[in-house]
Protein backbone atom coordinates (compact mmCIF):
# COMPACT_ATOMS: atom_id res chain seq x y z
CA UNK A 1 109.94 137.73 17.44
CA UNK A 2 106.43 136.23 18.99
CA UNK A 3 108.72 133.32 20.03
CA UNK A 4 111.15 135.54 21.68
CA UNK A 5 108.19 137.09 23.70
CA UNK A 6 106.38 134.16 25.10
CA UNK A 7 109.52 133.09 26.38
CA UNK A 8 110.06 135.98 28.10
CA UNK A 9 107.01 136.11 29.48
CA UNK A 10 106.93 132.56 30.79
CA UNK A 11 110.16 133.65 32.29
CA UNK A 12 108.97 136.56 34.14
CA UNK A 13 105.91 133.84 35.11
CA UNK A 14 107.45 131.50 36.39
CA UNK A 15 109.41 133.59 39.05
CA UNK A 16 106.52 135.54 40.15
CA UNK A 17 105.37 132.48 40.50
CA UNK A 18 108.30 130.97 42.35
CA UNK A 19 108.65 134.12 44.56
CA UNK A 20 105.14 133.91 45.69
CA UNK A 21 105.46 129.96 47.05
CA UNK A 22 108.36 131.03 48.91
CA UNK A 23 106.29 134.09 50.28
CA UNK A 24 103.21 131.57 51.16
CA UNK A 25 105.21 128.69 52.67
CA UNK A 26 107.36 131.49 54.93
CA UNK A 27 103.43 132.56 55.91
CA UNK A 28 102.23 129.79 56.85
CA UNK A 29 105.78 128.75 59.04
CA UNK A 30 105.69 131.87 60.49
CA UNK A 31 101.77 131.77 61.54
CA UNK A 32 101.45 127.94 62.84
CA UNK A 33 102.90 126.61 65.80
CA UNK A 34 102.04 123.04 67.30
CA UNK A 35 99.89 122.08 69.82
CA UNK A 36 101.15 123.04 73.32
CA UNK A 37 100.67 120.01 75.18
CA UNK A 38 99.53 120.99 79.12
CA UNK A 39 101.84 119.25 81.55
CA UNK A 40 101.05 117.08 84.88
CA UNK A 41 101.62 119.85 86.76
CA UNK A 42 99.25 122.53 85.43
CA UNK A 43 96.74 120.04 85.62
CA UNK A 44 93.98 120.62 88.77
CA UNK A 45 93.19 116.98 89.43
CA UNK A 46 90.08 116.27 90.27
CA UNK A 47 89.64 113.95 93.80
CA UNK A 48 86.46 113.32 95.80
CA UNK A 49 85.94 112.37 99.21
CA UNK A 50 83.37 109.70 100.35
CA UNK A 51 81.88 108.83 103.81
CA UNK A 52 78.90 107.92 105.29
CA UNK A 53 79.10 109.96 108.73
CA UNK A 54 78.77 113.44 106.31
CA UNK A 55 78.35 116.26 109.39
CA UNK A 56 79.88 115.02 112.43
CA UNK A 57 82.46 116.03 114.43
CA UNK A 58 85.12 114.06 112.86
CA UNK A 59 85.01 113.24 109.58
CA UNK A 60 84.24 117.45 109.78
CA UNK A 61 87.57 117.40 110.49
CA UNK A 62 89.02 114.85 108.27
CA UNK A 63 87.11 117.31 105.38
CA UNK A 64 89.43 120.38 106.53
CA UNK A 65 92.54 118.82 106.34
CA UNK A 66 91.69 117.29 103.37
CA UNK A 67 90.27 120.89 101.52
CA UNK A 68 93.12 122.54 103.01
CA UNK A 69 95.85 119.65 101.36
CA UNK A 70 93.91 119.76 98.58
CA UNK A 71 94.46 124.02 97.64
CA UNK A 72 97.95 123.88 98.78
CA UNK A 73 98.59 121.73 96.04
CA UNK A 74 96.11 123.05 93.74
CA UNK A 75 94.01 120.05 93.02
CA UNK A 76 90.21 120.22 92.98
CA UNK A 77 88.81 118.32 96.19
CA UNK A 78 84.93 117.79 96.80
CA UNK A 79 83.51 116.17 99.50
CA UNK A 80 80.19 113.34 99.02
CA UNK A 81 78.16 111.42 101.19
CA UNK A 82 75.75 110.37 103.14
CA UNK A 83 74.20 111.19 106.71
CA UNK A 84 73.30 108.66 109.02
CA UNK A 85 75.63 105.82 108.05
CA UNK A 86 73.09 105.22 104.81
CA UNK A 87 74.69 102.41 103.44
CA UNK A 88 73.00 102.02 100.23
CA UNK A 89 73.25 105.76 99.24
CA UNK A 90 76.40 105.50 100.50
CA UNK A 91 77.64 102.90 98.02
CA UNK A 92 75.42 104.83 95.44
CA UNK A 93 77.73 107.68 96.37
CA UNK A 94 80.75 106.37 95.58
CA UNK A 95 79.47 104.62 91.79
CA UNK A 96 78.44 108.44 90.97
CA UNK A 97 81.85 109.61 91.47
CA UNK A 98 83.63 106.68 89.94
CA UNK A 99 81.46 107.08 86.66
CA UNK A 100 82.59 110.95 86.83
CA UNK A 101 85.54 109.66 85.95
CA UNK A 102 87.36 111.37 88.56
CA UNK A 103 91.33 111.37 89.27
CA UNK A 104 91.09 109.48 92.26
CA UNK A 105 88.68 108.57 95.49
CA UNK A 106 89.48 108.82 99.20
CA UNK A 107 87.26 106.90 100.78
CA UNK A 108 85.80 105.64 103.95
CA UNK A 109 85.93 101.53 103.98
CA UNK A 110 83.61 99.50 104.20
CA UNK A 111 83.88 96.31 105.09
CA UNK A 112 81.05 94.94 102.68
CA UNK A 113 81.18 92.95 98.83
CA UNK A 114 78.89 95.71 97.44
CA UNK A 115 82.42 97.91 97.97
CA UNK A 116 84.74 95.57 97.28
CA UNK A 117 82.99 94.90 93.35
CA UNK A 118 83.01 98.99 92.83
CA UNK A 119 86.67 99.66 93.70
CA UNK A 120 88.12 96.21 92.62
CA UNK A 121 86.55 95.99 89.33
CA UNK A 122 84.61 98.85 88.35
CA UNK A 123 87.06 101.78 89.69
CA UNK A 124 89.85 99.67 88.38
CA UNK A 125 88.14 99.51 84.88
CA UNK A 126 88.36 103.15 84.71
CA UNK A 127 91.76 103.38 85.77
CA UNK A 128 90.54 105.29 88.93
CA UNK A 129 93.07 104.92 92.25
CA UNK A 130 91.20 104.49 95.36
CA UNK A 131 92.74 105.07 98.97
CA UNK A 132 90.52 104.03 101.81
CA UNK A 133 91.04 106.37 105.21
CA UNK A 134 90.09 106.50 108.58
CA UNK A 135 88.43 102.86 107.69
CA UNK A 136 90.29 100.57 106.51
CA UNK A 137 89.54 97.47 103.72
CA UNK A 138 91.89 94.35 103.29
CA UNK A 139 93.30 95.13 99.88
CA UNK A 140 92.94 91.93 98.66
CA UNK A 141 89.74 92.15 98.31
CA UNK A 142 89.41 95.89 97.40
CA UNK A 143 92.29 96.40 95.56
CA UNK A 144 92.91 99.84 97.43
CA UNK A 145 95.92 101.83 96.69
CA UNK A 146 96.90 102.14 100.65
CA UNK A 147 94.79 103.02 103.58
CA UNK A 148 95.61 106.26 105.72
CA UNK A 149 94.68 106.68 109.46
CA UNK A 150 94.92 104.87 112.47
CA UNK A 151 96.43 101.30 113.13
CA UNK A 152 93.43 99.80 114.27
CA UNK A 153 95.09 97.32 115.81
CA UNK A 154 97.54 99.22 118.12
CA UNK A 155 94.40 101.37 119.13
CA UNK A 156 92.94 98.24 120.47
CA UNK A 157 96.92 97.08 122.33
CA UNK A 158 96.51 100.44 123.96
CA UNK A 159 93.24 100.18 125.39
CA UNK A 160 94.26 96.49 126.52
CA UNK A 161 97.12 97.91 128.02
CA UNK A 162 95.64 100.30 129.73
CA UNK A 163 92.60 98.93 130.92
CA UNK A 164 95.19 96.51 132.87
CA UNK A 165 97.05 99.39 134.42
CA UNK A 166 93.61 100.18 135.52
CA UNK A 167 92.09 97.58 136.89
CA UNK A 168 95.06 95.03 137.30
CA UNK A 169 95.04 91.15 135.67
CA UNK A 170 92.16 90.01 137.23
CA UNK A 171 88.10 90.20 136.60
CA UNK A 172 85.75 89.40 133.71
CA UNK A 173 85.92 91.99 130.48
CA UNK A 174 82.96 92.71 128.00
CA UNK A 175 83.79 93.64 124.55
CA UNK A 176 81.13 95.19 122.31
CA UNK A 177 81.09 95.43 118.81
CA UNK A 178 78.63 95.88 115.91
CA UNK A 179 77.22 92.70 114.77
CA UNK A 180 78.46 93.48 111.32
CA UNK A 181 82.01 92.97 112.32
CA UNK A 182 84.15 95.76 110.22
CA UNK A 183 87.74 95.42 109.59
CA UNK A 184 88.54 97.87 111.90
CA UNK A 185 86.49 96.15 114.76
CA UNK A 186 88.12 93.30 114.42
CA UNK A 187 91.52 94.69 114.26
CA UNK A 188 90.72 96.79 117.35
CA UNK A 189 89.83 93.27 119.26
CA UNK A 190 92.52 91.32 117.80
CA UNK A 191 94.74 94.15 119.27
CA UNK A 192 93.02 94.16 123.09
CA UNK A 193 92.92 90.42 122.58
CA UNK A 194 96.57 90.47 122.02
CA UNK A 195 97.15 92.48 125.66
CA UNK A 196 94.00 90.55 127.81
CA UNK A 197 95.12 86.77 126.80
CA UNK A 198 98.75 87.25 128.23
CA UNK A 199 96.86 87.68 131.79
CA UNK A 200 95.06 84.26 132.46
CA UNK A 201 93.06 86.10 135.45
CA UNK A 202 91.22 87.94 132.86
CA UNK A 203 88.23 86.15 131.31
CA UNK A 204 86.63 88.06 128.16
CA UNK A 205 83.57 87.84 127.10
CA UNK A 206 82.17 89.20 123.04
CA UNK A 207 78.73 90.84 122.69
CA UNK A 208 77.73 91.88 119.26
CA UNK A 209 74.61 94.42 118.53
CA UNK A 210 73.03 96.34 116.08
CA UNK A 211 73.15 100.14 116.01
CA UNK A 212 69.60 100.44 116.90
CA UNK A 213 68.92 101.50 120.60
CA UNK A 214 66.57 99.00 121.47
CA UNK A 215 69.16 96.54 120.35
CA UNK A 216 71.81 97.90 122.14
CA UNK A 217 69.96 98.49 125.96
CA UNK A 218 68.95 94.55 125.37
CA UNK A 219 72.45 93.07 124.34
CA UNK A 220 73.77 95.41 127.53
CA UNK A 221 71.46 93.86 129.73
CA UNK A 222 71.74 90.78 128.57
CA UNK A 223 75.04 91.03 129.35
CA UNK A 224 74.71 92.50 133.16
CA UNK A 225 72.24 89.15 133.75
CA UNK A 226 74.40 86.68 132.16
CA UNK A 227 77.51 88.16 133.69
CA UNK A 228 76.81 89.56 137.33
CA UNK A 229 80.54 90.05 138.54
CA UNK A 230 81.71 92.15 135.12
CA UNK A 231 84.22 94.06 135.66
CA UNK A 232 84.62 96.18 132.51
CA UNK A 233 83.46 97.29 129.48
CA UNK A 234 84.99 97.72 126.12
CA UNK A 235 83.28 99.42 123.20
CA UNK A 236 85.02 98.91 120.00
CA UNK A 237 82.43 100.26 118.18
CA UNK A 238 81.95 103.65 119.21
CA UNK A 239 78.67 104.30 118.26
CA UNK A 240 77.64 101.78 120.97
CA UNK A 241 78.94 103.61 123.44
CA UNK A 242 75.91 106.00 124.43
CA UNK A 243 73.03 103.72 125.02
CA UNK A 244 75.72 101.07 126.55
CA UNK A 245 76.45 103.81 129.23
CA UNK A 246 73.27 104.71 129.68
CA UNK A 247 71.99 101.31 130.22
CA UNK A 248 74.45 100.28 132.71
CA UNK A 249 73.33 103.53 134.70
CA UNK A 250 69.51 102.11 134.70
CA UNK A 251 71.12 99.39 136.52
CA UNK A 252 73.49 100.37 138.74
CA UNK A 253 76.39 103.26 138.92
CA UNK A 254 79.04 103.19 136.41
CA UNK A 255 82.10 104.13 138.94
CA UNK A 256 82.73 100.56 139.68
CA UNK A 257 83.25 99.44 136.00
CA UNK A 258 85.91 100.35 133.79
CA UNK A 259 84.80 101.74 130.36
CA UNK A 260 86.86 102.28 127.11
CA UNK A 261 85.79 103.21 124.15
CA UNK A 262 87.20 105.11 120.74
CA UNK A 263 86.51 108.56 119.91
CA UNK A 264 83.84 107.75 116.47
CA UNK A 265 80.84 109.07 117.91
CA UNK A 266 80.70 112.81 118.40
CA UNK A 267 78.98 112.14 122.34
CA UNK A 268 82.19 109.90 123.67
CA UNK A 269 84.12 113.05 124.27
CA UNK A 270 81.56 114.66 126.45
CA UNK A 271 80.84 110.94 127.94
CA UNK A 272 84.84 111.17 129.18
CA UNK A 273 84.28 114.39 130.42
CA UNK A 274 82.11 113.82 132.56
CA UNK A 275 83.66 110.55 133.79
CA UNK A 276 81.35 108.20 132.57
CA UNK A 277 83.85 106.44 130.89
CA UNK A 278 87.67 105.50 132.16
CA UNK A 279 89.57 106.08 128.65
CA UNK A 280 88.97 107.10 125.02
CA UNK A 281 91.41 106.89 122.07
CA UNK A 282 91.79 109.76 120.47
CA UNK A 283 92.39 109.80 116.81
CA UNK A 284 93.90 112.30 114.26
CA UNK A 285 91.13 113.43 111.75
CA UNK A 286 93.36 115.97 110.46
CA UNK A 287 95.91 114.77 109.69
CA UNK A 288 94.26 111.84 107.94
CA UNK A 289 92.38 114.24 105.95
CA UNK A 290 95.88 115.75 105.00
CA UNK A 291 97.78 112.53 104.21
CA UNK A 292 94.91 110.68 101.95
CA UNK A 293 95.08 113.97 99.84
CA UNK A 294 99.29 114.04 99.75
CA UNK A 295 99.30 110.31 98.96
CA UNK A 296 96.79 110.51 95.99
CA UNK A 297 98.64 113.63 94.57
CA UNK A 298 102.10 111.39 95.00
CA UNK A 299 100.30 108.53 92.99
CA UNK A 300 98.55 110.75 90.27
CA UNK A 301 102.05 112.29 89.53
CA UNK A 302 104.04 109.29 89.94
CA UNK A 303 106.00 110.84 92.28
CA UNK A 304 105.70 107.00 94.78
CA UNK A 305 104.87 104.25 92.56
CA UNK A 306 103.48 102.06 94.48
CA UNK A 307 101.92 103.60 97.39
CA UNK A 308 102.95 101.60 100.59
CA UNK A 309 100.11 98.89 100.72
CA UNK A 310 100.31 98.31 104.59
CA UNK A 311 99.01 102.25 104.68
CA UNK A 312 100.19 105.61 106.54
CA UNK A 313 99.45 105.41 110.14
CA UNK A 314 98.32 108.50 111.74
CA UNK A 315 98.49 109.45 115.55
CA UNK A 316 96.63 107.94 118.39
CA UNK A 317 96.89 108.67 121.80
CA UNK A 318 94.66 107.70 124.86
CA UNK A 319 92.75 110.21 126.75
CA UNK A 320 91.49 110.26 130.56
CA UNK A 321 88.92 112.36 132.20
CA UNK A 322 91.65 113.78 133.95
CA UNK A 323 92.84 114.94 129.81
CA UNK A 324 89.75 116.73 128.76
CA UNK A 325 89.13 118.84 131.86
């Protein structure tokens, strides 16, 4: 009889005891889910872009186009720098946003080792992408995803061309540069180079300076002593431009020269204007601002793997006083 009863009872244990593991495991099915994993594209990447000309006129610009890329396509965009073409804070600049750890850096190039050892090897450590705009690097020796902005190069063609429509294919030419001798500055006189030496009438002459004014009224006289019957000037490094101009008026009047320059500096603009100078290329902040945005977003989804290493060109055109009236 006692037998009879404990085995009952075990029974009746056992599938309470059954029925309530069924109950728990349907519980705990019915309460956990997995992890949702957050795709690529409700990600807000985070970019950040670098120059050392923060506050003027155009890399303003490049800043809009880039901020307004940037929300279109919901990414997070901030914009660093320095003031003053601070080279040092500059660089400093762009090690604080590669140890951020950010998606990717637009940057302005420089032409300089300093660069060249933060977005070859350190950047690259991280697995950051950099795109240079505006200024461009040799990728070689940067290891830049692709430049966007202006062929440097066929900016400087165009001026040659035109400063020979101008003045014809005769008569001694000055080209001044910055004695540190960017990429883009050379490009730019590679390009006039490639117009002026077709024309054996045409003798050219390279003057390099450094950005301080002293330096610059000295190399310009210099040149106006050395080189009595110049004919024309070209400025390949816009910030030259000013003081150039207004050292040649000390001297004499600047209607007989011819004087070219590109639209950097924020006073060239005003300079053509006025007709101080003969021609200006005119860039397309913009739509730089824009493209280094669209092409970092294509890389950072994979959507063009690899970026096109030669770069995206954006539009130049030249300008005469006659343009800006």
């Amino acid at each position: 009889m006692h037998k009879t009863i404990s085995l009952a009872l075990g029974s009746i244990c056992a599938v309470f005891l059954f029925f309530t593991m069924i109950s728990a495991i349907r519980f705990v099915q019915s309460s956990w889910q997995p992890p949702q994993l957050q795709t690529t594209q409700d990600e807000e990447y985070r970019l950040v872009l670098v120059t050392k000309d923060l506050g003027t006129p155009f890399w303003n610009e490049v800043g809009e186009g880039a901020k307004a890329e940037a929300q279109k396509s919901g990414a997070n965009l901030e914009i660093w720098g320095t003031y003053g073409e601070d080279r040092e804070d500059f660089l400093k600049q762009l090690e604080i946003a590669i140890d951020s750890k950010v998606d990717g850096i637009i940057v302005q190039g420089m032409d300089q080792d300093a660069f060249d050892n933060l977005t070859k090897v350190k950047a690259a450590f991280y697995g950051i992408p950099i795109i240079t705009v505006a200024s461009d690097v040799p990728m070689s020796e940067s290891m830049r995803k692709t430049y966007v902005g202006s062929d440097a190069w066929e900016a400087g063609k165009t001026i040659g061309q035109r400063l020979i429509s101008d003045m014809g294919d005769q008569g001694q030419v000055v080209l001044m540069g910055d004695e540190r001798k960017e990429y883009d500055q050379k490009q730019r006189i590679s390009g006039i180079q490639s117009v002026l030496s077709q024309h054996p009438g045409i003798q050219i002459e390279y003057v390099t300076s450094s950005d301080e004014e002293e330096q610059i009224s000295a190399a310009t006289q210099n040149v106006m002593n050395v080189f009595p019957e110049v004919k024309a000037f070209i400025s390949v490094d816009a910030n030259l431009t000013p003081v150039m101009v207004q050292e040649i008026e000390r001297r004499s009047q600047v209607e007989p020269y011819y004087i070219y320059s590109f639209d950097d500096n924020p006073n060239i603009l005003a300079l053509l204007r006025r007709g101080k100078i003969d021609g200006m290329i005119q860039q397309s902040p913009v739509e730089m601002g824009e493209t280094g945005v669209k092409m970092m977003l294509s890389w950072l989804t994979g959507e063009t793997v690899p970026l096109n290493a030669q770069g995206y060109m954006t539009q130049i055109r030249m300008l005469s006083p006659e343009d800006v009236q």
